[in-house]
C-alpha atoms as a PDB file:
ATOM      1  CA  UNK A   1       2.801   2.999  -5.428  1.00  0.00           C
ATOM      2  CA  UNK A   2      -0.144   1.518  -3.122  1.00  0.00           C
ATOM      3  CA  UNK A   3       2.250  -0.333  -0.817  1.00  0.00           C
ATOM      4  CA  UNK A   4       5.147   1.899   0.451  1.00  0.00           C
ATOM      5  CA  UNK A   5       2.962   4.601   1.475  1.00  0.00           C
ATOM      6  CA  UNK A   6       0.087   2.745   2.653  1.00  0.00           C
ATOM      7  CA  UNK A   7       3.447   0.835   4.979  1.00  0.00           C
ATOM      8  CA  UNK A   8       4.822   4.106   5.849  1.00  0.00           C
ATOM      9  CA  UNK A   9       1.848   5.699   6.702  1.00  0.00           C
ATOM     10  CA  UNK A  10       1.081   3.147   9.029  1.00  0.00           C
ATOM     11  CA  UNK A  11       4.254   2.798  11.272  1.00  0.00           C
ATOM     12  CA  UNK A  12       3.987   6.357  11.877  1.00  0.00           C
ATOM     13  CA  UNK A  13       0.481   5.418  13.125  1.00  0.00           C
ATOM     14  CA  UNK A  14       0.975   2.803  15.166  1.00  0.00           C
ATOM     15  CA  UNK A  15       3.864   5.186  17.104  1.00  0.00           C
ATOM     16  CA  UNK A  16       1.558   7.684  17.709  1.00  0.00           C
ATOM     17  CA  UNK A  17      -0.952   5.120  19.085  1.00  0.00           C
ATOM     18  CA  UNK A  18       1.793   4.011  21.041  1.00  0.00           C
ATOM     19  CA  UNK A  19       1.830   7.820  22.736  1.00  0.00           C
ATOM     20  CA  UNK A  20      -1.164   7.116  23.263  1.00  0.00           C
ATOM     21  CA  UNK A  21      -1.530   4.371  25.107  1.00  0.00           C
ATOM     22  CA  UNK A  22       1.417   5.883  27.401  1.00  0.00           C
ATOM     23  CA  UNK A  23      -0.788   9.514  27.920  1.00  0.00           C
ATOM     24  CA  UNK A  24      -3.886   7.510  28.765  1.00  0.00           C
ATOM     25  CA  UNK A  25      -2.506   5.220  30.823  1.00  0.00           C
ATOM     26  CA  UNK A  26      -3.564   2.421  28.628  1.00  0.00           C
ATOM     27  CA  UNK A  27      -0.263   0.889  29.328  1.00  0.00           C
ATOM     28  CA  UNK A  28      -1.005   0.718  32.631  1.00  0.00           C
ATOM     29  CA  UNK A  29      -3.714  -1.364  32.340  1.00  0.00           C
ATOM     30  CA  UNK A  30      -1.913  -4.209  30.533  1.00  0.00           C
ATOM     31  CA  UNK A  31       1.014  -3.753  32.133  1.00  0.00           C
ATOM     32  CA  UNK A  32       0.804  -2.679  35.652  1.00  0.00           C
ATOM     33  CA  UNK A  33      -0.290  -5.532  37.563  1.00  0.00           C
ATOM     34  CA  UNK A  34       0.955  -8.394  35.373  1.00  0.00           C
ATOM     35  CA  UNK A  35      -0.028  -9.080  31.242  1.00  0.00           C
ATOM     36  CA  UNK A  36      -3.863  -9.356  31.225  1.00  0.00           C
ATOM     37  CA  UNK A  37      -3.263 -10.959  27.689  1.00  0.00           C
ATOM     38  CA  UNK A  38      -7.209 -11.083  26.457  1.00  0.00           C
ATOM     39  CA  UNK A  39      -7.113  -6.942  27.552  1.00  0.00           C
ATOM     40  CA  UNK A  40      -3.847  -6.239  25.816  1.00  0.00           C
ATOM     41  CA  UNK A  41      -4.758  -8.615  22.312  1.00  0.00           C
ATOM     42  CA  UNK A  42      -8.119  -6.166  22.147  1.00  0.00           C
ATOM     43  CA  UNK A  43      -6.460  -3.071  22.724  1.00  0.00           C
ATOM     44  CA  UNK A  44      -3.678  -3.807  20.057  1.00  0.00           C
ATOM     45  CA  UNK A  45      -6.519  -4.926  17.633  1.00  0.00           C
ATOM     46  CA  UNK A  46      -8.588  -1.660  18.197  1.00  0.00           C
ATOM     47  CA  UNK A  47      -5.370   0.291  17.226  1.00  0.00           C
ATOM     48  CA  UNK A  48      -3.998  -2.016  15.076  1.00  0.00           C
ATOM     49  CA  UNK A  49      -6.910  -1.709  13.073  1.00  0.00           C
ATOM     50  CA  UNK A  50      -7.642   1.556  13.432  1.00  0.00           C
ATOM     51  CA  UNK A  51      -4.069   2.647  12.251  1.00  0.00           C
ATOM     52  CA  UNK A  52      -4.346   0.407   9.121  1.00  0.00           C
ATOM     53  CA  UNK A  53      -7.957   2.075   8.365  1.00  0.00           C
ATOM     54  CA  UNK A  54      -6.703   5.502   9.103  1.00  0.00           C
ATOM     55  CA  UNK A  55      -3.831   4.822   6.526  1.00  0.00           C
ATOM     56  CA  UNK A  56      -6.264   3.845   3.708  1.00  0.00           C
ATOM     57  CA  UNK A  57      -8.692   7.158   4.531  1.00  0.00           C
ATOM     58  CA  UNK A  58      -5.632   9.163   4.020  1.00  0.00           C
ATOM     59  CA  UNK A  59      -3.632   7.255   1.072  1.00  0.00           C
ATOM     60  CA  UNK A  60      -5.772   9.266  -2.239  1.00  0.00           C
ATOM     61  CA  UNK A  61      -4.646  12.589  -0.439  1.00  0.00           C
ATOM     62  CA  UNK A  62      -1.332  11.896   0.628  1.00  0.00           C
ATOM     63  CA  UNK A  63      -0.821  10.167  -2.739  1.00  0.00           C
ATOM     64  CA  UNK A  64      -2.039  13.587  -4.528  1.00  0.00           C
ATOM     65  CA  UNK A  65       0.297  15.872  -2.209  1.00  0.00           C
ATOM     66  CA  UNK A  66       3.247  13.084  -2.730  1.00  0.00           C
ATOM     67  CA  UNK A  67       3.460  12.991  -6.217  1.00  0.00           C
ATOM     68  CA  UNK A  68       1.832  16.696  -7.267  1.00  0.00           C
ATOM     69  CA  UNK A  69      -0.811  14.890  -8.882  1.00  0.00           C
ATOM     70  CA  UNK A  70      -2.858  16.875 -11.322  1.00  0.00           C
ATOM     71  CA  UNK A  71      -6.543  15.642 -11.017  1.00  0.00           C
ATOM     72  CA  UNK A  72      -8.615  16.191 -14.526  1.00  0.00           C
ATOM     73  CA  UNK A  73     -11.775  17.572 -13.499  1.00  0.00           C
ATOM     74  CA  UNK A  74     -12.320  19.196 -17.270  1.00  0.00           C
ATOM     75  CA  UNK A  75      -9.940  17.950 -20.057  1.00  0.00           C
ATOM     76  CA  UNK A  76      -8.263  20.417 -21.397  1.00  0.00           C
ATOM     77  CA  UNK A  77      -6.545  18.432 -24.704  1.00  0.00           C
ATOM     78  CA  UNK A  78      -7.071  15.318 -26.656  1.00  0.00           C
ATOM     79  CA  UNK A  79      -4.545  13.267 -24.115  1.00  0.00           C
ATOM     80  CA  UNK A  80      -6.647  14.111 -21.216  1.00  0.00           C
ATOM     81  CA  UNK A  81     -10.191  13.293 -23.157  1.00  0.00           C
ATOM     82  CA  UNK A  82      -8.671   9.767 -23.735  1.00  0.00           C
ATOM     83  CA  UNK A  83      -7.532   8.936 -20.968  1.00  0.00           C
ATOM     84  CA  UNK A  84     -10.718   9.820 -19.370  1.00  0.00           C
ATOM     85  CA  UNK A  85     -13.107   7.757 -21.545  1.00  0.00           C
ATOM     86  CA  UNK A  86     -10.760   4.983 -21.283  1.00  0.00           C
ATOM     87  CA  UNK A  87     -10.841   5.196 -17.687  1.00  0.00           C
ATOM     88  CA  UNK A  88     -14.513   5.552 -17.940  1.00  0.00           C
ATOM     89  CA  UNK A  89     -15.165   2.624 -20.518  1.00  0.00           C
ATOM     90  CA  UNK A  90     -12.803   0.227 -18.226  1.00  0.00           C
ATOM     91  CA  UNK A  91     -14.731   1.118 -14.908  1.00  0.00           C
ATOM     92  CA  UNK A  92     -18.329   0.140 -16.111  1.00  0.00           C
ATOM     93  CA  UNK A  93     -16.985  -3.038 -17.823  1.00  0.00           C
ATOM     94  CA  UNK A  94     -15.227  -4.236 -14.079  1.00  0.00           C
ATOM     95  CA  UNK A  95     -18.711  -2.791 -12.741  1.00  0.00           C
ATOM     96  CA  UNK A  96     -16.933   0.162 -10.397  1.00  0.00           C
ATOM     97  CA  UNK A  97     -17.478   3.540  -9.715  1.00  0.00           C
ATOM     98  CA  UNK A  98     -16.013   6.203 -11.950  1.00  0.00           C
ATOM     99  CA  UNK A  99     -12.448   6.643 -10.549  1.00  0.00           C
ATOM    100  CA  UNK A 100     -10.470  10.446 -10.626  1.00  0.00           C
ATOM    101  CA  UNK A 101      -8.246  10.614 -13.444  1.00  0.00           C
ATOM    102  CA  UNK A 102      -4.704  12.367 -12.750  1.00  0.00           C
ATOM    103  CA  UNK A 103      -1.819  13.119 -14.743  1.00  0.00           C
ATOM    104  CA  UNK A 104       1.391  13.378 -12.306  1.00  0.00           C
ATOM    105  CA  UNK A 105       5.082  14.709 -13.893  1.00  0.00           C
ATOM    106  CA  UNK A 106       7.774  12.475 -13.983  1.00  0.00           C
ATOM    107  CA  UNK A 107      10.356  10.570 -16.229  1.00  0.00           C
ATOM    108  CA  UNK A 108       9.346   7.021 -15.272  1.00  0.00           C
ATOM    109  CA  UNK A 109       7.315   4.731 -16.996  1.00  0.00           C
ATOM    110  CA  UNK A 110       4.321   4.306 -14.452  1.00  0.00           C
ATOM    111  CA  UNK A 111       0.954   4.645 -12.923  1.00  0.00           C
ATOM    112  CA  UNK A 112      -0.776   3.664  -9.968  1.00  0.00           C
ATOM    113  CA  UNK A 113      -4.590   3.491  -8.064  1.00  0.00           C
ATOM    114  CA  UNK A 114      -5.458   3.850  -4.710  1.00  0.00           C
ATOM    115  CA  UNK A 115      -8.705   4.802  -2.257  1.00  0.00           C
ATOM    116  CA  UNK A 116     -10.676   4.031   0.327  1.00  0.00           C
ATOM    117  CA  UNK A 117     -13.097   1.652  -1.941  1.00  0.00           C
ATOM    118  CA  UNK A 118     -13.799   0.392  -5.641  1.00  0.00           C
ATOM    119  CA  UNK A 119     -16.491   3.360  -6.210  1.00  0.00           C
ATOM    120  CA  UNK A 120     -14.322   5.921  -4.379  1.00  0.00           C
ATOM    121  CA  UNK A 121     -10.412   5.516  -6.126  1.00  0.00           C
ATOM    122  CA  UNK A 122      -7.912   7.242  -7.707  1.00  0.00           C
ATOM    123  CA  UNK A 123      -6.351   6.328 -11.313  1.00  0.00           C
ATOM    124  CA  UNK A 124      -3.034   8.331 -12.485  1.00  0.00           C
ATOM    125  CA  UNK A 125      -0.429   7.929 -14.906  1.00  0.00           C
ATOM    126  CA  UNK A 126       3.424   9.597 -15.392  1.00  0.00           C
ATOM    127  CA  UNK A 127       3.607  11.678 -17.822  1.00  0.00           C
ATOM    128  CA  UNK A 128       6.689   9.733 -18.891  1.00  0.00           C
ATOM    129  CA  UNK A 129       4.423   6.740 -19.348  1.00  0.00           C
ATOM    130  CA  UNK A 130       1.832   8.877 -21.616  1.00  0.00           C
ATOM    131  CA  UNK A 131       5.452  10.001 -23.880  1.00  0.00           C
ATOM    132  CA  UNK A 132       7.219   6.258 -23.955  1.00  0.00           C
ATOM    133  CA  UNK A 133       4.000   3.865 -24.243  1.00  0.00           C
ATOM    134  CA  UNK A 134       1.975   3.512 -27.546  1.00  0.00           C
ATOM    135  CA  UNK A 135      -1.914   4.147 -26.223  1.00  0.00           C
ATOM    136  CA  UNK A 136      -3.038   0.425 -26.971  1.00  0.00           C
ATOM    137  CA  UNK A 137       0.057   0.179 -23.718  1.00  0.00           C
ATOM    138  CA  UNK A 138      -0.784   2.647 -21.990  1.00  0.00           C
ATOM    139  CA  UNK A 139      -4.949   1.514 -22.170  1.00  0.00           C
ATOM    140  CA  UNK A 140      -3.704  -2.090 -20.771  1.00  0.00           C
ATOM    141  CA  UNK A 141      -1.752   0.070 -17.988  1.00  0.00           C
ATOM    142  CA  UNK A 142      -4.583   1.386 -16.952  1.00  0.00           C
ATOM    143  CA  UNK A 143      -6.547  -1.829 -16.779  1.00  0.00           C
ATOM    144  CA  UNK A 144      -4.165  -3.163 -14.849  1.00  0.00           C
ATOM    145  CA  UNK A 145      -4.610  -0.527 -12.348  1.00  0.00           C
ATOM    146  CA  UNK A 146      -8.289  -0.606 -12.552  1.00  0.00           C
ATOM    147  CA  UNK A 147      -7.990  -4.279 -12.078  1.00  0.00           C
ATOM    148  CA  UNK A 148      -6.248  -3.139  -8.332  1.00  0.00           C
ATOM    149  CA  UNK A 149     -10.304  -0.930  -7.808  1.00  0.00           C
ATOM    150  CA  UNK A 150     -11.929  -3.699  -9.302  1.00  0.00           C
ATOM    151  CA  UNK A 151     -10.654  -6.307  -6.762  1.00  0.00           C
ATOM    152  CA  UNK A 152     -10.404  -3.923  -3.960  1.00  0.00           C
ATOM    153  CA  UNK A 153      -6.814  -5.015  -3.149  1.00  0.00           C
ATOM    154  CA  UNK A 154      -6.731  -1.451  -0.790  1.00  0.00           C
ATOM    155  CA  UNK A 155      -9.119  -3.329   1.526  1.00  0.00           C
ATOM    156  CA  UNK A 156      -7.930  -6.582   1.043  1.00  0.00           C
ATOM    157  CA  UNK A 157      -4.395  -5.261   2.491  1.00  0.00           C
ATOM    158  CA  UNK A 158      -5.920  -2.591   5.080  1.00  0.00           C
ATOM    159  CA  UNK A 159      -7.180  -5.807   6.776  1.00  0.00           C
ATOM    160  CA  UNK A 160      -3.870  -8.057   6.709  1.00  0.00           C
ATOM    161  CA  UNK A 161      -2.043  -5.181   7.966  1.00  0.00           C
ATOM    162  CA  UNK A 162      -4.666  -4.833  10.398  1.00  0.00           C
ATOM    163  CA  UNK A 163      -3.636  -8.352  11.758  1.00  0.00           C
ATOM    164  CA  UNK A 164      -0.241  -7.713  11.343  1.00  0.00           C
ATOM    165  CA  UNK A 165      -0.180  -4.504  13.329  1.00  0.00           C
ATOM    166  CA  UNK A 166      -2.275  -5.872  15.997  1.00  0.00           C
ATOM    167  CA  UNK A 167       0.723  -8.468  16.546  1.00  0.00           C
ATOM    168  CA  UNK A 168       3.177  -6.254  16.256  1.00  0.00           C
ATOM    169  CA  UNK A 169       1.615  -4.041  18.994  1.00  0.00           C
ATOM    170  CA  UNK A 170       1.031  -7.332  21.093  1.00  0.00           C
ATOM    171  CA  UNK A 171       4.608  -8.649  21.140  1.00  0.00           C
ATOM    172  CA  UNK A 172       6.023  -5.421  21.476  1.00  0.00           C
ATOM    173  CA  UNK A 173       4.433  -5.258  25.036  1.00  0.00           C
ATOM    174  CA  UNK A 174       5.300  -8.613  25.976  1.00  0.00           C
ATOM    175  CA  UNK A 175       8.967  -8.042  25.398  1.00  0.00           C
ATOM    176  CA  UNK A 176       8.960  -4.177  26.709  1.00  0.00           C
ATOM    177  CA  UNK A 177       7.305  -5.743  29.727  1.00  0.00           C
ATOM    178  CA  UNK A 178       9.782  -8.267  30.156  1.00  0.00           C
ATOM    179  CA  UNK A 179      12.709  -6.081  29.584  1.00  0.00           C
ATOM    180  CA  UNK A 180      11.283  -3.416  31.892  1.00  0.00           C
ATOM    181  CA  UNK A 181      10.376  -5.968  34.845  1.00  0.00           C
ATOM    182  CA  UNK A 182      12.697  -9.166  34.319  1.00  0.00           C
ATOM    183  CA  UNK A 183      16.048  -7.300  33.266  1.00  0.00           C
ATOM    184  CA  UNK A 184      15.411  -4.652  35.192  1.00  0.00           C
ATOM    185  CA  UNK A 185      13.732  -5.334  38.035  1.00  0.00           C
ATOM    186  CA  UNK A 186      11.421  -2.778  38.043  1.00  0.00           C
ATOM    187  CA  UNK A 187       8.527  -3.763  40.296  1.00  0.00           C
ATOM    188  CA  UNK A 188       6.724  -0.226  40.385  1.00  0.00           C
ATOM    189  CA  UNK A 189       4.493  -0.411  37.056  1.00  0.00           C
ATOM    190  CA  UNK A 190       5.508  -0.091  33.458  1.00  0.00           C
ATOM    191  CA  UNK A 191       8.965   2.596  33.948  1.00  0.00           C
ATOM    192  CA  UNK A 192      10.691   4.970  31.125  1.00  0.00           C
ATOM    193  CA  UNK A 193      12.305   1.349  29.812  1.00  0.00           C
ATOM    194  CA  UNK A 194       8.931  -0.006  29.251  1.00  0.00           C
ATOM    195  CA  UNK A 195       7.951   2.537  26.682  1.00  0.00           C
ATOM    196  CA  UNK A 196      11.269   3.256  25.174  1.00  0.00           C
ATOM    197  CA  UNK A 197      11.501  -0.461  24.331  1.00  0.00           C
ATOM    198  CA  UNK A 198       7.356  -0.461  23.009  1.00  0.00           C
ATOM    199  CA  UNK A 199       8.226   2.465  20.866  1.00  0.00           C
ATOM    200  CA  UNK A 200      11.358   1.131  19.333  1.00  0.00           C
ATOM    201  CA  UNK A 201      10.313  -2.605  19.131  1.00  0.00           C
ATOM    202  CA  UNK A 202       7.291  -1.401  17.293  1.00  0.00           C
ATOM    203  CA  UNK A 203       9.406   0.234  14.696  1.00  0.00           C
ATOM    204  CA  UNK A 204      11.692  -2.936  13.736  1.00  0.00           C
ATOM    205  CA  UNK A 205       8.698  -5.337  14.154  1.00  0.00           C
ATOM    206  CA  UNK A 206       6.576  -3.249  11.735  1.00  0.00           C
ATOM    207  CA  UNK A 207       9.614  -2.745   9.383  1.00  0.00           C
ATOM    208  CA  UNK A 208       9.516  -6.925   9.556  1.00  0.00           C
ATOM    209  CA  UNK A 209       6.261  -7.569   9.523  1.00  0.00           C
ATOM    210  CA  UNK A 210       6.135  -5.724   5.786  1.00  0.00           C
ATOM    211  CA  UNK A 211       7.709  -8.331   4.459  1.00  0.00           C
ATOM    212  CA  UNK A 212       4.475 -10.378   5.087  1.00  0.00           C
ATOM    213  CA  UNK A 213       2.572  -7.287   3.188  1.00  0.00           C
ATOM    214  CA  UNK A 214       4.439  -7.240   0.407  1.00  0.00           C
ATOM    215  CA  UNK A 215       4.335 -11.298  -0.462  1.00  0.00           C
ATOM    216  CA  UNK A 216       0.745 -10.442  -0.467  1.00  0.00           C
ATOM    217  CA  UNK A 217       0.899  -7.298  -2.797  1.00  0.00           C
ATOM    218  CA  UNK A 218       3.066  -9.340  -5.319  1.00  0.00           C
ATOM    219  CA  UNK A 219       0.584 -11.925  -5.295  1.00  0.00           C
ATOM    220  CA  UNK A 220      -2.350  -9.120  -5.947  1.00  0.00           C
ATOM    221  CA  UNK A 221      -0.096  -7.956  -8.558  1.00  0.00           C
ATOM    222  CA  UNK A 222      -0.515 -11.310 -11.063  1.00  0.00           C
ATOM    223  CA  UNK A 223      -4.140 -10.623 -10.342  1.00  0.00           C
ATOM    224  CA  UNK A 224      -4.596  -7.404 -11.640  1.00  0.00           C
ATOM    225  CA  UNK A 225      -1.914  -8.461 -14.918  1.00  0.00           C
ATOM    226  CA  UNK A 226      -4.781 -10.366 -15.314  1.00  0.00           C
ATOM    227  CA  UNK A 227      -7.249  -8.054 -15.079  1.00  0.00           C
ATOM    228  CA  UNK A 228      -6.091  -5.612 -17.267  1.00  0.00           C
ATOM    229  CA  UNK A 229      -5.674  -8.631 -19.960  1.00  0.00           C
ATOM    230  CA  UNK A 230      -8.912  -9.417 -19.294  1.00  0.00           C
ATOM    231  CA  UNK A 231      -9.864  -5.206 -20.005  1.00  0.00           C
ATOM    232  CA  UNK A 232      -7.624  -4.518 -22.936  1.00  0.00           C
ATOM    233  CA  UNK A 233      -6.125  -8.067 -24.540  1.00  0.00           C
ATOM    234  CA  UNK A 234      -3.438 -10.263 -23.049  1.00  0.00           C
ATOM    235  CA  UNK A 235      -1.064  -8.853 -25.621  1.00  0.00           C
ATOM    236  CA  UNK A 236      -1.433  -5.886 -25.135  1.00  0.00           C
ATOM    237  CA  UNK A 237      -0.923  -6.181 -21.017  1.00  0.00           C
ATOM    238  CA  UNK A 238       2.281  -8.519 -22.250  1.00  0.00           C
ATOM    239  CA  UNK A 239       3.501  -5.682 -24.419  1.00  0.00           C
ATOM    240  CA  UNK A 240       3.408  -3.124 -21.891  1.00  0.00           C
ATOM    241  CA  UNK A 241       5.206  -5.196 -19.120  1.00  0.00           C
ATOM    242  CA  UNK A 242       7.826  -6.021 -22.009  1.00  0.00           C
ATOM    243  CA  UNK A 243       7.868  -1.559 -22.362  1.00  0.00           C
ATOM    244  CA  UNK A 244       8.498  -1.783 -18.920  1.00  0.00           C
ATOM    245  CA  UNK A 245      11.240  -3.798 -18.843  1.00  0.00           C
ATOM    246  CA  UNK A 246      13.120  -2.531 -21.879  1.00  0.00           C
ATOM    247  CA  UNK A 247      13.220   0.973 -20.117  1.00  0.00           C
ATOM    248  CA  UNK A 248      12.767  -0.002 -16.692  1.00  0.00           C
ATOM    249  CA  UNK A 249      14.726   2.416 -14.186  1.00  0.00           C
ATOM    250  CA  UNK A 250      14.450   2.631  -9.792  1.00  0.00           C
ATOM    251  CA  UNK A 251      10.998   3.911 -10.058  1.00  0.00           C
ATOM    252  CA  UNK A 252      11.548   8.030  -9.592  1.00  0.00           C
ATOM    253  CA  UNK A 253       8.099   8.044  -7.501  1.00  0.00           C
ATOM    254  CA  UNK A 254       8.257   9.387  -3.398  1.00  0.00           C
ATOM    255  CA  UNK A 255       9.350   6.356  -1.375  1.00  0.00           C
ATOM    256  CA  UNK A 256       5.866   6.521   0.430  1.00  0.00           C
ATOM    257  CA  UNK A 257       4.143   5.791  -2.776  1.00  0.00           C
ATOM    258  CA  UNK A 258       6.831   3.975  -4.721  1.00  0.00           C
ATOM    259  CA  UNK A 259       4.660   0.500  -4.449  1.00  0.00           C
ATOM    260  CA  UNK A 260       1.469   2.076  -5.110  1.00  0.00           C
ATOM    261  CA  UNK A 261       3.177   2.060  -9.225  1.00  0.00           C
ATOM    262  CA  UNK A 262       2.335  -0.863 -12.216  1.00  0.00           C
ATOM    263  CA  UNK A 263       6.356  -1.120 -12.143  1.00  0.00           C
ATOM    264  CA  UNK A 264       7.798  -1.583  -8.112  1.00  0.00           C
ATOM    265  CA  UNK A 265      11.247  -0.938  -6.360  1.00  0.00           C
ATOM    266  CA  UNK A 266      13.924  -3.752  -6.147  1.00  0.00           C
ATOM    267  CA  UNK A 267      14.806  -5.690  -3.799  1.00  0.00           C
ATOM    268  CA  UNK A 268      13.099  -9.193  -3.221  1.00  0.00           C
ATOM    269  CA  UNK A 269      11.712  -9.353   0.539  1.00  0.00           C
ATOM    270  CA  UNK A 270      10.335  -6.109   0.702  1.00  0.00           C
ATOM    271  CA  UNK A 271       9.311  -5.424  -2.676  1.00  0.00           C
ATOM    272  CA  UNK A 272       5.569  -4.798  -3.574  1.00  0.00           C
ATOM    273  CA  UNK A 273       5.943  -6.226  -6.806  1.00  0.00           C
ATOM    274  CA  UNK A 274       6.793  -9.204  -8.415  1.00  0.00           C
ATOM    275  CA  UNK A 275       9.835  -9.415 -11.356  1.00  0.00           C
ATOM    276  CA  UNK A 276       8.342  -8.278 -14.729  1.00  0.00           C
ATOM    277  CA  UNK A 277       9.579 -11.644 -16.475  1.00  0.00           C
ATOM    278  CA  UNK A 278       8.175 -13.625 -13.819  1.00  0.00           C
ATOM    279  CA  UNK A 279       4.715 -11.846 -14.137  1.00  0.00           C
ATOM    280  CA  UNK A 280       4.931 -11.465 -18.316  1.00  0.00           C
ATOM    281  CA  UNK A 281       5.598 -15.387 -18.321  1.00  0.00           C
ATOM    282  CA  UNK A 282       2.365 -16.184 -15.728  1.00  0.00           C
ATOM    283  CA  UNK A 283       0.456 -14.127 -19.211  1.00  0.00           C
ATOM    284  CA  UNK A 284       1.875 -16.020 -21.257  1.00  0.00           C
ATOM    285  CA  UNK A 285       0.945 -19.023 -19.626  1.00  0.00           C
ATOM    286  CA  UNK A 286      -2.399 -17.877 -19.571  1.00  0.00           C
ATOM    287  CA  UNK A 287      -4.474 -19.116 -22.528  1.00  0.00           C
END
């Protein structure tokens, strides 16, 4: 789940920093009197950045609200004592902070972590997953996932789409500029075309520029495989990617949060996750 609504989250961000740049004139400065590229590539960092941090502050709530999350504060049955300790017993051996434990409804087979940092994150599992995985499964699902904590992937991503957003903010100018002052002719400071163009160019180039993000979450994703090999047994991790793929379905998680899950969407340029043969044969490679 990490991915889509970490990606989502951010495009909305970067439009709104868009607005504004337009309210307080920002555009102005980089536009006005000609590109003043060292001003502009700053600017576009500071909100680049800024909307991939803000995305990563928010992503344990919205993930909560997304997927009606039930957080286990107290166990209230055997289920939720397990999957506690187990969370528990995994975090000290990866040497990371005790994680929330949640328990979300739905069919699928899945589970996913997210948070601002490895001793502040968020571990839940499907309830589908808890009724279709034996617990020695379900124990190397939730290694995997504390494999994510453990090797703070969250961070490692906020800052790539840091870069990425601070380029897609940059070119975005250049081209509204030029479309605003070359095409047409306006001579008078950045015009109505100027920020129409930023806005929508910002949109498409993010929607691009994801593609970049995701080749690195698939790569993060043979990482943690390992991880939770490393936590529970390698076949254990290889039997629950094999339960995956026997009953694998389009993941039934809210498209924000869809890549945030051990099993992602389809599709191959855009998709968080790598295919489950490809990623059960790098275990089995693995001696």
């Amino acid at each position: 789940m990490r991915i889509a609504l970490f990606l989502a989250t951010n495009i909305a961000v970067m439009v709104v920093a868009s607005i504004i740049f337009n309210v307080f004139g920002l555009n102005t400065f980089t536009a006005q009197y000609g590109i003043d590229y060292t001003g502009m590539l700053i600017l576009c960092g500071l909100f680049g950045f800024g909307g991939a941090f803000i995305s990563l502050a928010l992503s344990k709530w919205m993930a909560k609200r997304a997927t009606g999350a039930h957080v286990i504060t107290e166990p209230r049955n055997e289920i939720e004592t397990w999957l506690v300790s187990t969370v528990r017993r995994q975090a000290d051996k990866a040497g990371i902070g005790m994680p929330e434990v949640a328990i979300y409804d739905s069919p699928d087979m899945n589970a996913f972590a997210t948070g601002m940092s490895r001793n502040s994150a968020l571990v839940a599992v499907s309830t589908g997953l808890l009724r279709q995985m034996d617990r020695r499964e379900v124990e190397a699902v939730l290694g995997h996932e504390i494999g994510h904590v453990a090797n703070g992937d969250m961070v490692t991503l906020t800052l790539i789409q840091g870069v990425v957003n601070t380029f897609v903010m940059f070119f975005a100018r250049i081209i509204g500029n030029f479309i605003d002052r070359a095409i047409l002719k306006n001579e008078g400071g950045p015009g109505i075309a100027y920020f129409v163009s930023v806005v929508v160019l910002e949109i498409v180039f993010g929607i691009l520029a994801s593609i970049v993000v995701a080749w690195f979450s698939r790569q993060r994703e043979f990482r943690a495989d390992t991880a939770g090999a490393s936590l529970e047994g390698r076949d254990a991790m290889i039997a629950a990617l094999a339960r995956l793929k026997s009953g694998h379905e389009p993941s039934s998680l809210p498209k924000e949060i869809a890549a945030f899950g051990i099993s992602g969407g389809i599709g191959k340029l855009f998709s968080s996750h790598p295919p489950l043969d490809d990623r059960i044969a790098a275990l089995q490679r693995a001696a």
